[in-house]
Protein backbone atom coordinates (compact mmCIF):
# COMPACT_ATOMS: atom_id res chain seq x y z
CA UNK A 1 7.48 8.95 2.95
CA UNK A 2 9.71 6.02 2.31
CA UNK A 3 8.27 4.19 5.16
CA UNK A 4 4.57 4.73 4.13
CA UNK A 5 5.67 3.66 0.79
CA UNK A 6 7.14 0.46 2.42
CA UNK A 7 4.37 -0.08 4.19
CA UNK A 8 1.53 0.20 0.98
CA UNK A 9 4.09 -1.95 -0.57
CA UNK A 10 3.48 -4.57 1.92
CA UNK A 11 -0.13 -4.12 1.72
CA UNK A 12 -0.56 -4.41 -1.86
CA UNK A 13 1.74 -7.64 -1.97
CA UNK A 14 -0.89 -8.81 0.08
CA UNK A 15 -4.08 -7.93 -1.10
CA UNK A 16 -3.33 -7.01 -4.81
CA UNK A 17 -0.14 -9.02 -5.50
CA UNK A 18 -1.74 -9.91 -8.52
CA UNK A 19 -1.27 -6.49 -10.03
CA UNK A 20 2.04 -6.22 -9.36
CA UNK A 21 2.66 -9.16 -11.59
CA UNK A 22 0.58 -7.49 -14.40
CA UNK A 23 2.79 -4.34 -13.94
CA UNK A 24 5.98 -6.24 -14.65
CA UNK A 25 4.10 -8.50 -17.59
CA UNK A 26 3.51 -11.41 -15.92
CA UNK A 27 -0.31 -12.52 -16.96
CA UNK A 28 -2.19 -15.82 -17.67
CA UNK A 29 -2.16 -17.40 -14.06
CA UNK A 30 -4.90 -18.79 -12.51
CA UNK A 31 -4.21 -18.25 -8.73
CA UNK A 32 -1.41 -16.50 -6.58
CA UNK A 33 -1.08 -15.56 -2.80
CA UNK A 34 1.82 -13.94 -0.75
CA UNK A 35 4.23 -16.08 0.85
CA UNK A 36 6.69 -14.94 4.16
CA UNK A 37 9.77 -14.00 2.57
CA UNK A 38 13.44 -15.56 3.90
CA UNK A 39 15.15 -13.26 5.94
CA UNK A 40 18.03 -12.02 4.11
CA UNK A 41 20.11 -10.44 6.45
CA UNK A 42 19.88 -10.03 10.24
CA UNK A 43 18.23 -6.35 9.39
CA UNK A 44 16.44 -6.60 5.88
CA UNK A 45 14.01 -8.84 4.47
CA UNK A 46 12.66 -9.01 0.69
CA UNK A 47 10.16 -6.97 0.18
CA UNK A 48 7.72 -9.57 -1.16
CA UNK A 49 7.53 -13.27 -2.70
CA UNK A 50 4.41 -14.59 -3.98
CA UNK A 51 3.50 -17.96 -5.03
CA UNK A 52 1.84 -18.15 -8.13
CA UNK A 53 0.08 -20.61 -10.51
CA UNK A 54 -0.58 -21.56 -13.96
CA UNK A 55 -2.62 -23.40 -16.34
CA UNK A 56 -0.93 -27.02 -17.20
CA UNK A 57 1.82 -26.55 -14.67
CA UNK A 58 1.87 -28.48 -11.19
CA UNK A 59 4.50 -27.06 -9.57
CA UNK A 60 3.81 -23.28 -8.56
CA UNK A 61 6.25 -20.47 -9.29
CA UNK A 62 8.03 -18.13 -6.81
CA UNK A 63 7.81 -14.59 -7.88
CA UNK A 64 10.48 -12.97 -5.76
CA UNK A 65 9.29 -9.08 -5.80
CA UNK A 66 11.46 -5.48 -4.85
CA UNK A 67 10.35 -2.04 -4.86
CA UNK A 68 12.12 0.72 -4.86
CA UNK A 69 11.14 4.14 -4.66
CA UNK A 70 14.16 5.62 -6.77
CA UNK A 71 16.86 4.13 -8.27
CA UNK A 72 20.30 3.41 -5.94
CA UNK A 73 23.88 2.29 -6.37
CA UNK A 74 22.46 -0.55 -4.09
CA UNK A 75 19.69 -2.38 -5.20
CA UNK A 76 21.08 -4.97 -8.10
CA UNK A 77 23.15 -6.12 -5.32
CA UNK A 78 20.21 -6.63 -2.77
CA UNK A 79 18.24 -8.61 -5.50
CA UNK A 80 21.16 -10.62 -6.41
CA UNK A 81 21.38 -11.68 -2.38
CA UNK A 82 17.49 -12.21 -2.58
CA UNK A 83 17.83 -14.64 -5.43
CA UNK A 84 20.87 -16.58 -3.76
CA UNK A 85 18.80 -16.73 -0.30
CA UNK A 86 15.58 -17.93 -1.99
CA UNK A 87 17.94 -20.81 -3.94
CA UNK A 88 19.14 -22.06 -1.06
CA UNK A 89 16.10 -22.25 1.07
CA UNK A 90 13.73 -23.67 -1.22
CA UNK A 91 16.00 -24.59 -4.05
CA UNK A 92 14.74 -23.22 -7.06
CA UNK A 93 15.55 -19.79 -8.75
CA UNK A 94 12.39 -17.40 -8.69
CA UNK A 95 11.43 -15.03 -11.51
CA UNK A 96 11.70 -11.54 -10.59
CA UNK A 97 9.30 -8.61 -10.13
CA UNK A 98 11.54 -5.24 -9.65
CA UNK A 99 9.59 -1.73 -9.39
CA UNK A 100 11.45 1.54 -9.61
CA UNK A 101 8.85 4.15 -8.77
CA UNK A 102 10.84 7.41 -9.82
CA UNK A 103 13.63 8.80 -11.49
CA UNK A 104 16.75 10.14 -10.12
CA UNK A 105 19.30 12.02 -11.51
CA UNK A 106 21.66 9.60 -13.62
CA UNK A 107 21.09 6.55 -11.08
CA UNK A 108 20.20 3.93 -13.05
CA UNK A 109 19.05 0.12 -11.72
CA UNK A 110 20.20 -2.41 -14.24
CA UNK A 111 19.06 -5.62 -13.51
CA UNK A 112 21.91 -7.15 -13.45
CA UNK A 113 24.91 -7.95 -10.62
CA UNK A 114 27.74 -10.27 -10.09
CA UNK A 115 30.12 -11.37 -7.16
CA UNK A 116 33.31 -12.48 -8.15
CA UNK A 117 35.50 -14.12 -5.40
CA UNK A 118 38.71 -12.56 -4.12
CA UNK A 119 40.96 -14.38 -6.65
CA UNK A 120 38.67 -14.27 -9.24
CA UNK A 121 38.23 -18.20 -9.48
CA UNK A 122 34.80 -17.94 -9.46
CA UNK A 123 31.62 -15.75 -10.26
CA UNK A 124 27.82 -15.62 -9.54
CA UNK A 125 26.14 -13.81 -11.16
CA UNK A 126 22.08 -12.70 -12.41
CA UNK A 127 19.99 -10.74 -14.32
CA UNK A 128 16.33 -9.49 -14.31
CA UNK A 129 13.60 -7.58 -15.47
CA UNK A 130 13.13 -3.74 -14.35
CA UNK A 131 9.99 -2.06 -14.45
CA UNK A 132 10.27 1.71 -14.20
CA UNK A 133 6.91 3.03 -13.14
CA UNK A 134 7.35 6.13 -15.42
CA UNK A 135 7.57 4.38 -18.67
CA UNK A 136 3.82 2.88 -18.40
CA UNK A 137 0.97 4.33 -19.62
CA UNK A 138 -1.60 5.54 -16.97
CA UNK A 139 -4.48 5.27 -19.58
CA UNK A 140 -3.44 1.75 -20.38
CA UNK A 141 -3.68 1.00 -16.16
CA UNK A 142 -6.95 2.82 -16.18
CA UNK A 143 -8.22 0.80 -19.18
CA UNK A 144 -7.72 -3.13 -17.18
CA UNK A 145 -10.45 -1.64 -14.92
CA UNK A 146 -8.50 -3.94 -12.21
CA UNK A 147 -8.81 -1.55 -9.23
CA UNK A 148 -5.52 -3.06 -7.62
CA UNK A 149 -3.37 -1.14 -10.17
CA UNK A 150 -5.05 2.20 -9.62
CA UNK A 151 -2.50 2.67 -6.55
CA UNK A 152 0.26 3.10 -9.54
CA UNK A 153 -1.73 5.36 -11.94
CA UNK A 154 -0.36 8.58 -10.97
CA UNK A 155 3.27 7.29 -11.19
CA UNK A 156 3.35 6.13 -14.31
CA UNK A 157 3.92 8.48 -17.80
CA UNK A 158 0.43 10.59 -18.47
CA UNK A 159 0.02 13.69 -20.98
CA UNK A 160 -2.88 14.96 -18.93
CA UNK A 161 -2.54 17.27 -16.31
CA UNK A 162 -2.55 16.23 -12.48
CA UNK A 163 -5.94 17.19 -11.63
CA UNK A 164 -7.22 15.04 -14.62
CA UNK A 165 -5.34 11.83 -13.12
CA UNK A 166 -6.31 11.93 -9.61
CA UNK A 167 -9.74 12.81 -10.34
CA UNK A 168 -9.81 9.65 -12.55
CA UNK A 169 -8.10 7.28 -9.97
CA UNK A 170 -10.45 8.59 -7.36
CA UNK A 171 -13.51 7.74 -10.00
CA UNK A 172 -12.06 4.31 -10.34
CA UNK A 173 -11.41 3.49 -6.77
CA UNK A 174 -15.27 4.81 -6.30
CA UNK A 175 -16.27 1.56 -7.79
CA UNK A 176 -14.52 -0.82 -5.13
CA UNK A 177 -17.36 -2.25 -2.98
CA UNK A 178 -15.83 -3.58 -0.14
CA UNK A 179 -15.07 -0.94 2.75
CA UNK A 180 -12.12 -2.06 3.98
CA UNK A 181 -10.22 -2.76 0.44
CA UNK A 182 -11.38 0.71 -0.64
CA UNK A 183 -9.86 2.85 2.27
CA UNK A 184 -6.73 0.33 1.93
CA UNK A 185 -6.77 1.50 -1.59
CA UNK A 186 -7.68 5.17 -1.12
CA UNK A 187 -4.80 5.25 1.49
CA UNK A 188 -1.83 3.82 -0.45
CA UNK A 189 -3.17 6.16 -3.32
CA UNK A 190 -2.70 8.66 -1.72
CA UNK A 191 0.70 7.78 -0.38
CA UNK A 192 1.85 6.51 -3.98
CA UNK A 193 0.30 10.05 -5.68
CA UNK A 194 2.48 11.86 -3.06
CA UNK A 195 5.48 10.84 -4.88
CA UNK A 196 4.61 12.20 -8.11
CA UNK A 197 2.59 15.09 -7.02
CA UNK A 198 4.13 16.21 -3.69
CA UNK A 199 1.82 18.42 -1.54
CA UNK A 200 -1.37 18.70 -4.35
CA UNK A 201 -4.40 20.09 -3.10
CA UNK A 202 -6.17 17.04 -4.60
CA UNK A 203 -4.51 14.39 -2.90
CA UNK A 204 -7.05 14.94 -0.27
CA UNK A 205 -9.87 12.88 -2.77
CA UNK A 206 -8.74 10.12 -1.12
CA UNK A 207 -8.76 10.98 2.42
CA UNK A 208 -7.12 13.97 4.32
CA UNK A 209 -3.90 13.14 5.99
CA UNK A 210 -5.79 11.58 9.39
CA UNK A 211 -7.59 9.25 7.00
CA UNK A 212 -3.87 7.52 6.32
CA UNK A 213 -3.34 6.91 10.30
CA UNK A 214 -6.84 5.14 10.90
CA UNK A 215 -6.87 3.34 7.82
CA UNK A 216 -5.61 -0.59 7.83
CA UNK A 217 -2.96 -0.12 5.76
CA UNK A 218 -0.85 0.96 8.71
CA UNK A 219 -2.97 -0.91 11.10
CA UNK A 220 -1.57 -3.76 9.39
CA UNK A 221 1.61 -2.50 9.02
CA UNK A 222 2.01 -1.89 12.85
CA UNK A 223 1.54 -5.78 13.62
CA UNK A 224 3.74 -6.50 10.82
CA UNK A 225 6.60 -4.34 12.13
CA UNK A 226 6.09 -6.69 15.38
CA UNK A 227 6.38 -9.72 13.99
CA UNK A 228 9.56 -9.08 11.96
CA UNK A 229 11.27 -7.16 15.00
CA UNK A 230 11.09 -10.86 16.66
CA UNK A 231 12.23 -12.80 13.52
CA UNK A 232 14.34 -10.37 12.53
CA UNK A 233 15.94 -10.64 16.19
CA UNK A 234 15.85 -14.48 16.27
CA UNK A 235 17.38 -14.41 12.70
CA UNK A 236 20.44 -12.49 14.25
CA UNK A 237 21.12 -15.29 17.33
CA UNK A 238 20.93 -17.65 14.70
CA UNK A 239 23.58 -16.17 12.50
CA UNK A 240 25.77 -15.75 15.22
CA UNK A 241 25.75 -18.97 15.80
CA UNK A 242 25.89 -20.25 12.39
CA UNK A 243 29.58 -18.16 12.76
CA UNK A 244 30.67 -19.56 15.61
CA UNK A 245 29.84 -16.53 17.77
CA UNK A 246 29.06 -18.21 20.81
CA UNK A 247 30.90 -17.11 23.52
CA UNK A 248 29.11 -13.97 23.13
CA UNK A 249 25.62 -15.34 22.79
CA UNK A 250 24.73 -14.98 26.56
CA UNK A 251 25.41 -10.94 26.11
CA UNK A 252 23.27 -10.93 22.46
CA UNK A 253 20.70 -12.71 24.57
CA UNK A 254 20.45 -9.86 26.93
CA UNK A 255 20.40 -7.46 24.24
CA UNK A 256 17.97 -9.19 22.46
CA UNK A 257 15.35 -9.17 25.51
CA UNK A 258 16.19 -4.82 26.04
CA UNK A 259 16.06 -4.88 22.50
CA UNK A 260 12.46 -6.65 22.12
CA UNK A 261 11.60 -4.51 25.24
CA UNK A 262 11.68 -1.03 24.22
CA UNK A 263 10.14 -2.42 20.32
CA UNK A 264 7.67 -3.78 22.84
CA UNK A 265 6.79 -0.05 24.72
CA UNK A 266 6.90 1.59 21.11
CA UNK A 267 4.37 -0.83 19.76
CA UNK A 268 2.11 -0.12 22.62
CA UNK A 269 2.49 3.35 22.43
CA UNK A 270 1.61 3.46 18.88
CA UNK A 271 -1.45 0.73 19.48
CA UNK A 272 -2.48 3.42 22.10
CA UNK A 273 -2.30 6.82 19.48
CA UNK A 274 -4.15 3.97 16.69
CA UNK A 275 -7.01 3.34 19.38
CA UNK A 276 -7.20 7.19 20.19
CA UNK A 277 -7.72 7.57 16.54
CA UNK A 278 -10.32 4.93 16.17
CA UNK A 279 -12.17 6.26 18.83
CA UNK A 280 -12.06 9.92 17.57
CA UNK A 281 -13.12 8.15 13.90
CA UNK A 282 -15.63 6.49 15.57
CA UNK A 283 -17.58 9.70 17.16
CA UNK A 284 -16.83 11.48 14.03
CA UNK A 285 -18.99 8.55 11.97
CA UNK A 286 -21.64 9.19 14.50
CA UNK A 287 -22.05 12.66 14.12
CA UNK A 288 -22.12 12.31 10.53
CA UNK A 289 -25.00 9.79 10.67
CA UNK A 290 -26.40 11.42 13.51
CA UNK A 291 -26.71 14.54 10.89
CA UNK A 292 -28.14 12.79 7.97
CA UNK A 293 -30.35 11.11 9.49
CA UNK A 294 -31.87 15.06 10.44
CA UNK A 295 -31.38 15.82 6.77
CA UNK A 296 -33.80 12.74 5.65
CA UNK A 297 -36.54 13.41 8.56
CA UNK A 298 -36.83 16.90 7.60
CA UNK A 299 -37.27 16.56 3.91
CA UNK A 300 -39.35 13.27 4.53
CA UNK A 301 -41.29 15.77 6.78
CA UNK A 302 -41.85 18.32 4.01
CA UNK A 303 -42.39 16.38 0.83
CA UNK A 304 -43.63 12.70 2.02
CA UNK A 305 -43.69 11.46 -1.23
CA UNK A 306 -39.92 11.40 -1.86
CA UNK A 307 -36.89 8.59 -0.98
CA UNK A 308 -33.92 8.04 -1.96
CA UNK A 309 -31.99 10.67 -0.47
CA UNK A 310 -30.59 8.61 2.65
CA UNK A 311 -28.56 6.80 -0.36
CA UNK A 312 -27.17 9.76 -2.06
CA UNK A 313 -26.34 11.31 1.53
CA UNK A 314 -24.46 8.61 2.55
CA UNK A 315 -21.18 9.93 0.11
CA UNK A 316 -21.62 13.39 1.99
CA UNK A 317 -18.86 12.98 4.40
CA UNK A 318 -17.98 15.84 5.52
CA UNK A 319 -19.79 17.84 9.14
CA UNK A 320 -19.80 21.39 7.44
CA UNK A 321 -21.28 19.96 4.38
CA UNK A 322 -24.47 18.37 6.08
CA UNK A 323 -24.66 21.27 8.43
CA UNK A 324 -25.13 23.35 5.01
CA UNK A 325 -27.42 20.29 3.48
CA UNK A 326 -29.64 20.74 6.53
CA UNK A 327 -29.92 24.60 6.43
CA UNK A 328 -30.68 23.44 2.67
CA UNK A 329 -33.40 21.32 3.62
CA UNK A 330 -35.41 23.11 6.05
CA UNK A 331 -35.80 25.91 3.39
CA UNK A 332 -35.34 24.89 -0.09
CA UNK A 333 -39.27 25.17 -1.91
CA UNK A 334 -38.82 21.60 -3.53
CA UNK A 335 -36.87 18.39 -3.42
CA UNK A 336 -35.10 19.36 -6.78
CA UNK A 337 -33.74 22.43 -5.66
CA UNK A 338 -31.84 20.03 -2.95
CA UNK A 339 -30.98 17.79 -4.78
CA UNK A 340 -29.49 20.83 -7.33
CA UNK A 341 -27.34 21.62 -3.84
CA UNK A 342 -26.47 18.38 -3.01
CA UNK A 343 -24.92 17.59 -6.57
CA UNK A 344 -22.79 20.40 -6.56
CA UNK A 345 -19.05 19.66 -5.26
CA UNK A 346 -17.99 20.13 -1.96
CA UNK A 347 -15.97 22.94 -1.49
């Protein structure tokens, strides 16, 4: 789970970065897009920094964003490291986003961290803003009607039971257009609903398991993962150098290239199970439209004066379903008794 909810993280700093600033409070700019964030350690980068601008102002602001899934010992100190990194590369301090999805226990993330030096002759130090998922308001989310922020819904504080909130996210994603940003959406939904209601029959609204696999989401994710393996690697030479490392650096070369190597035959391997799903998706698609297509002949067959129906069929999308629609249709005495059957929910 925590690396499906790293890699929605990555795709809504991307797409809907813009709603993770309204999350934490930040409103009133005009324009914003994600920027590649400094490595901050041979193994780690931030999880997102977006560039973002606002009325009268010509210099844009860096919005330097974590997320964490539940609160750790850990993560004022990896912010604090952020915010030094970020300084010294671009020199200027960036406001903060931080997002604690859940609870845990008595862990608490402050928002605030220091490093003092050995003799304690001198101290850095900063502070931030935390916003803990679970002390929103889901009907407030709901209410923007921005569809980037229905990913976060079922995390944050609701008096309605779970059934209620999923069924509204799914309404709300139902109103997203284009194809590709809804099955983004519908995937990290799903993946961000699994934290708050592990294993619920109704996380399958928005898409059974496979649907997370084929969706791009994780297509995206997979080329991401290769192009911070090789920074992240190239990052690590350049450290050891930095330190004076070199007599080693022929050896860390050769490790580097096994290294890259075997990242390399995992990648592929992967690419190969994605394309095996895209190809199984693919057939899938056609036997759906293969089978409403039958469904529309036969009723356009029986009662010529209606249309319409190809439309309503086209959010039928599952094989048993039209299988039952089409048994439906080559007996029911009238259009409205199918349409009666086709309104009813799928089982």
């Amino acid at each position: 789970m925590r690396q499906d909810k790293d890699r929605s993280g990555k795709w809504l700093l991307t797409h809907h970065g813009d709603a993770i600033l309204k999350l934490a409070g930040l409103d009133g700019f005009t324009t914003w897009r994600p920027l590649q964030p400094e490595t901050v350690a041979p193994r780690r980068l931030a999880d997102g920094l977006l560039e973002v601008r606002f009325p009268g102002e010509d210099q844009p602001t860096l919005v330097l964003v974590e997320i964490e899934t539940y609160p750790s010992s850990d993560a004022d100190r990896q912010v604090l490291e952020d915010l030094f990194l970020i300084n010294l590369v671009r020199g200027v301090v960036p406001d903060v986003v931080m997002l604690v999805l859940r609870p845990k226990g008595n862990v608490e993330v402050s928002g605030v961290a220091e490093r003092v030096s050995r003799r304690a002759t001198a101290r850095l130090a900063g502070s931030w803003r935390v916003t803990r998922l679970w002390e929103l308001n889901a009907d407030d989310l709901l209410a923007t009607g921005d569809a980037g922020l229905v990913p976060w819904v079922p995390l944050a504080r609701s008096g309605d039971p779970p059934e209620d909130v999923l069924r509204r996210c799914k309404d709300a994603l139902d109103r997203v257009t284009e194809k590709r940003d809804y099955q983004g959406l519908s995937a990290v939904t799903r993946i961000l609903a699994g934290l708050a209601y592990p294993g619920h029959k109704m996380l399958d609204l928005f898409g059974e398991e496979r649907a997370m696999i084929e969706s791009p989401v994780l297509d995206e994710a997979y080329a991401l993962m290769r192009k911070l393996a090789k920074e992240e690697a190239e990052a690590y030479i350049r450290e050891s150098i930095r330190e004076g490392v070199r007599e080693g650096l022929e050896k860390q070369q050769k490790d580097f290239e096994k290294l890259h190597k075997q990242m390399e035959e995992e990648f592929l391997k992967k690419a190969q199970r994605v394309e095996e799903a895209r190809k199984a998706e693919e057939a899938w698609m056609k036997t759906l439209g293969v089978l409403r297509e039958v469904v529309v002949e036969t009723l356009a067959t029986r009662f010529p004066a209606e249309s319409g129906l190809s439309v309503e069929l086209e959010g039928v999308a599952d094989e048993v379903r039209l299988q039952a629609l089409l048994r439906t249709a080559l007996s029911c005495p009238d259009v409205q008794t199918f349409r009666a059957e086709l309104s009813k929910p799928t089982p």
